[in-house]
Protein backbone atom coordinates (compact mmCIF):
# COMPACT_ATOMS: atom_id res chain seq x y z
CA UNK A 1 79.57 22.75 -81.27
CA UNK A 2 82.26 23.73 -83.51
CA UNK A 3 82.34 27.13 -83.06
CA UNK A 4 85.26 27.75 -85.84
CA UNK A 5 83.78 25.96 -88.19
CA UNK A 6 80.45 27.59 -87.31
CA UNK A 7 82.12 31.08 -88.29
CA UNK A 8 83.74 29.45 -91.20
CA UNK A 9 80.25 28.58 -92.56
CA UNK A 10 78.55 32.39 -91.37
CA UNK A 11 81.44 34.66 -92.75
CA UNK A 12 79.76 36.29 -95.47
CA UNK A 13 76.19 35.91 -94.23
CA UNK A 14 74.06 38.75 -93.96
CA UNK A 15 72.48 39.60 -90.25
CA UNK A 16 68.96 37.57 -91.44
CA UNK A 17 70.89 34.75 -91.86
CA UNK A 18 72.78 34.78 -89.46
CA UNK A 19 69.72 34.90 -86.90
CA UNK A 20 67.67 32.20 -88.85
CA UNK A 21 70.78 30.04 -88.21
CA UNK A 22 70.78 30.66 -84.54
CA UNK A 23 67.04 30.33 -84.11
CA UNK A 24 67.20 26.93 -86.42
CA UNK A 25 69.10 25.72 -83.48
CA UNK A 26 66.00 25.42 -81.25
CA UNK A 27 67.92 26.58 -77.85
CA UNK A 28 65.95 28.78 -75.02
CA UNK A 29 67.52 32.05 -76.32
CA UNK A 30 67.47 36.00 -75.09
CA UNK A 31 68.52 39.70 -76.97
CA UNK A 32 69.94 41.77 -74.80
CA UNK A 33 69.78 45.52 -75.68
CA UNK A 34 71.19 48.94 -73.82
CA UNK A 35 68.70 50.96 -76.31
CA UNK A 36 71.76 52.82 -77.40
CA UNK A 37 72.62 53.58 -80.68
CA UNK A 38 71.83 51.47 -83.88
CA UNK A 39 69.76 49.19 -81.18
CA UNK A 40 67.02 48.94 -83.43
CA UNK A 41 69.30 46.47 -86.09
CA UNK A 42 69.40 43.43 -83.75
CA UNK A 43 65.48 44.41 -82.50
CA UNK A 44 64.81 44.58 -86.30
CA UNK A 45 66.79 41.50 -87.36
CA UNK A 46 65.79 39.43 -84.59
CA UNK A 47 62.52 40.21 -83.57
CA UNK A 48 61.10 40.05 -87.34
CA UNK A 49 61.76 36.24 -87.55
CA UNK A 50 60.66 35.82 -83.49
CA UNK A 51 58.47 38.38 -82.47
CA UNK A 52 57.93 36.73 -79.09
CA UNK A 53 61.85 36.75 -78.27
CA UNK A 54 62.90 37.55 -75.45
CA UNK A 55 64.26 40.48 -74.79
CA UNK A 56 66.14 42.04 -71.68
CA UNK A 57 67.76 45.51 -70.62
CA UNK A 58 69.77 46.23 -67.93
CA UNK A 59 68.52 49.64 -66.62
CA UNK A 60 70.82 51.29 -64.87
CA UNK A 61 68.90 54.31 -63.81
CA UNK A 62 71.55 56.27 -64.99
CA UNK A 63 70.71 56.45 -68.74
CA UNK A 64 70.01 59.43 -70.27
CA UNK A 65 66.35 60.76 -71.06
CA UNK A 66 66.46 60.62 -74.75
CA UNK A 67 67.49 56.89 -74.19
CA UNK A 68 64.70 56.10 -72.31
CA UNK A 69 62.59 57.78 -74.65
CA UNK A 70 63.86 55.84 -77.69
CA UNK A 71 63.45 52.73 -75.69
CA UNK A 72 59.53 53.03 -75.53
CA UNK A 73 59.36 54.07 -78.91
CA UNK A 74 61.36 51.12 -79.44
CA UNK A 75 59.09 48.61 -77.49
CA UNK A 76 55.77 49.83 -78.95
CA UNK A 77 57.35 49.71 -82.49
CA UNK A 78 58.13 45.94 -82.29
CA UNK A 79 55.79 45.36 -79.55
CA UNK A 80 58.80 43.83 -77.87
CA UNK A 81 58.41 41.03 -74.96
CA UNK A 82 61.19 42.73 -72.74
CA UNK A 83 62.11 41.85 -68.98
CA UNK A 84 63.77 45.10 -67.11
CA UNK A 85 66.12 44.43 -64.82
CA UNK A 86 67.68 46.86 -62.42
CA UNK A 87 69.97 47.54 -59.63
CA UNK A 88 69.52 46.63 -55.89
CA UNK A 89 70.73 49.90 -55.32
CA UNK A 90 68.99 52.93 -56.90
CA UNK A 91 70.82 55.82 -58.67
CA UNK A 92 68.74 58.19 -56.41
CA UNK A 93 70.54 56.74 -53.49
CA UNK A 94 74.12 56.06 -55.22
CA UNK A 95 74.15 59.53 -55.48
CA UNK A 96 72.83 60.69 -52.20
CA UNK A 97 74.75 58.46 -49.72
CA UNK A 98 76.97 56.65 -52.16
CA UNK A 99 78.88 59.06 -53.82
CA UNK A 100 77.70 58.77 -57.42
CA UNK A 101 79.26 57.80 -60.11
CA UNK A 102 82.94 57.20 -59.52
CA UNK A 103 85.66 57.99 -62.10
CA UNK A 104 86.43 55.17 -64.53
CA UNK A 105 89.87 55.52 -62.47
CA UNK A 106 88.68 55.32 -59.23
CA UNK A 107 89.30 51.88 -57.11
CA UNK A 108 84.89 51.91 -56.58
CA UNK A 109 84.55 51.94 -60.25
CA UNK A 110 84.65 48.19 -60.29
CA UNK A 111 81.95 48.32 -57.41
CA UNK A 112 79.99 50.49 -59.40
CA UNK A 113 80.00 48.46 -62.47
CA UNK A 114 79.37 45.36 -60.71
CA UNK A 115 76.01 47.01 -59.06
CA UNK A 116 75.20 48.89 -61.52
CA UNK A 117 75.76 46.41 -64.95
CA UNK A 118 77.17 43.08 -63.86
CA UNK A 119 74.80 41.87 -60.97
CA UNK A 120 71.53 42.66 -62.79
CA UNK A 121 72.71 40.95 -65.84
CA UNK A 122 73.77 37.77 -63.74
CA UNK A 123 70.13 37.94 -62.27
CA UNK A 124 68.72 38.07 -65.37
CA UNK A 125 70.95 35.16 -66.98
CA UNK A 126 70.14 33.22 -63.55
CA UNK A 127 66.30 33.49 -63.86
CA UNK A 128 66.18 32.88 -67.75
CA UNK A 129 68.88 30.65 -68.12
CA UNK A 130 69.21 30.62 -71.55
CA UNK A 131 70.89 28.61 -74.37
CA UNK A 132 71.67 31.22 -76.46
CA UNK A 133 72.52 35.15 -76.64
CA UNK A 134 71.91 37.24 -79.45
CA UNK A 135 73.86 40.70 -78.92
CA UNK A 136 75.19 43.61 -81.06
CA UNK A 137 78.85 43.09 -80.05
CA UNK A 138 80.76 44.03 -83.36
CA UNK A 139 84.26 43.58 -84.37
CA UNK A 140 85.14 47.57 -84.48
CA UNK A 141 84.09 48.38 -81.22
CA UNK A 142 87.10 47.49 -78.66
CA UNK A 143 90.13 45.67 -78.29
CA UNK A 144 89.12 42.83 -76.44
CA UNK A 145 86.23 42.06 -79.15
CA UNK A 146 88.86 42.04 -81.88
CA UNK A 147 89.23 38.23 -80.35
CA UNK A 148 85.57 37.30 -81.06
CA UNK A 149 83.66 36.27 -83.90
CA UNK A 150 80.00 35.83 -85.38
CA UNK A 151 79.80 32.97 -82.56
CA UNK A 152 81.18 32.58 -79.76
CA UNK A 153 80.63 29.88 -76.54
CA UNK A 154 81.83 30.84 -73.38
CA UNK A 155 82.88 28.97 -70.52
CA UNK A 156 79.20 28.58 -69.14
CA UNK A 157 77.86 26.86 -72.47
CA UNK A 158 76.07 30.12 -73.74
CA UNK A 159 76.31 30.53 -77.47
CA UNK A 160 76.40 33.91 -77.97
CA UNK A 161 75.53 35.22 -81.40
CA UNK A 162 76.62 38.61 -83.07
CA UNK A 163 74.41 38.89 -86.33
CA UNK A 164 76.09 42.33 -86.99
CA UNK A 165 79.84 41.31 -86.04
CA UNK A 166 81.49 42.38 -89.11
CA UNK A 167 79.36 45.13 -89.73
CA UNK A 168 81.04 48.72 -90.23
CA UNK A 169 79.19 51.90 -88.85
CA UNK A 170 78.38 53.05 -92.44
CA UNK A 171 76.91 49.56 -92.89
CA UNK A 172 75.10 50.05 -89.25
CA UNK A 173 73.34 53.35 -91.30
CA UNK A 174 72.91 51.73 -94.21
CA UNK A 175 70.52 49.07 -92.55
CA UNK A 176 69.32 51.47 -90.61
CA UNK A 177 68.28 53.36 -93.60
CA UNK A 178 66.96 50.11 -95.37
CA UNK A 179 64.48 49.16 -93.14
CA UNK A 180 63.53 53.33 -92.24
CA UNK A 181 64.57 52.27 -88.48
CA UNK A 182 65.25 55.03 -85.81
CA UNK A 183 67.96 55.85 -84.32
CA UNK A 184 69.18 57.65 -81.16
CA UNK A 185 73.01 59.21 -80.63
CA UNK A 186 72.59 60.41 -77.77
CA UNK A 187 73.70 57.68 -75.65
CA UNK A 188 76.29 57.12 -71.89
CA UNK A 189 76.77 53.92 -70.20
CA UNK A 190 78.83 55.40 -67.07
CA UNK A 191 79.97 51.86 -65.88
CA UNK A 192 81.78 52.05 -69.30
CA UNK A 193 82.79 55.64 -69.44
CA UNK A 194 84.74 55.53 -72.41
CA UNK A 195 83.20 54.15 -75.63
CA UNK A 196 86.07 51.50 -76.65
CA UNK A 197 86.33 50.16 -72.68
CA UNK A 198 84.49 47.34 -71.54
CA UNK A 199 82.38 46.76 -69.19
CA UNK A 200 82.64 43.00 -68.46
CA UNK A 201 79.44 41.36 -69.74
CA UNK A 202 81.39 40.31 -73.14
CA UNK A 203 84.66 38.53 -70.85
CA UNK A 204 82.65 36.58 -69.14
């Protein structure tokens, strides 16, 4: 695939099209979602063409309890077909015996983040194996993603697809607001800390 050319052709296409492009493609595909905020876009945008996509969350245990109440309103909304994966190693006993949640400066942050994010994320993309990744990675959001585009390809073959890439936040509520979608603010990922950090799914 020519991925630049790809985003040549997708520049100024709205998210719909975007998706109906990527699903045109007929590849074995997955949405990942965090159920943080303006989650319900990509569920929206994706799941209205494909309601049977498949859809997968990395639970850390750690998420906050108006998160995982917006994620069952969420998944009764769209009726979503989502896989939850989770960490070998519970929160419960992170914090008991483990120490908890280390500081985003600590030397066991990197631990942390790979128990806690990375390894039940490479589990999932091990038993699904897909093709194709749609995620809601936009431009705005860090550094490193400044580097990306609409599509990208990384070095394992998966086309990952950002229908809301260029969007801006007022955009975000604006679509949001178009489609009367909920939304939830109230939102921590604590293997990224800091909003504008990464986590390492998206450098892979």
């Amino acid at each position: 695939m020519n991925v630049e050319a790809v985003n040549q052709e997708l520049a100024n296409a709205g998210p719909a099209e975007i998706v109906a492009w990527a699903l045109g493609l007929g590849k074995k595909a997955i949405l990942t979602t965090n159920f943080g905020p303006n989650e319900a876009t990509i569920l929206h945008a994706v799941c209205s063409q494909d309601p049977k996509a498949q859809v997968i969350w990395i639970d850390s245990g750690y998420a906050l309890k108006a998160t995982y109440l917006f994620a069952e309103r969420l998944i009764e909304q769209f009726e979503l077909n989502i896989d939850v994966f989770t960490p070998k190693v519970s929160a419960a006993r992170r914090d008991a015996a483990m120490g908890g949640i280390p500081m985003v400066d600590e030397p066991t942050h990197a631990e942390f983040t790979q128990q806690f994010k990375l390894e039940p994320f490479q589990r999932a993309m091990a038993e699904y194996q897909p093709e194709l990744w749609f995620t809601n990675i936009r431009k705005s959001q860090t550094a490193f993603r400044q580097s990306m585009d609409i599509v990208t390809q990384g070095n394992d073959g998966v086309i990952k697809v950002a229908p809301f890439f260029h969007f801006s936040d007022e955009q975000m509520a604006e679509y949001l607001a178009e489609y009367n979608l909920p939304n939830e603010e109230n939102y921590y990922d604590p293997t990224k800390a800091l909003a504008n950090r990464e986590c390492g799914l998206h450098t892979r």
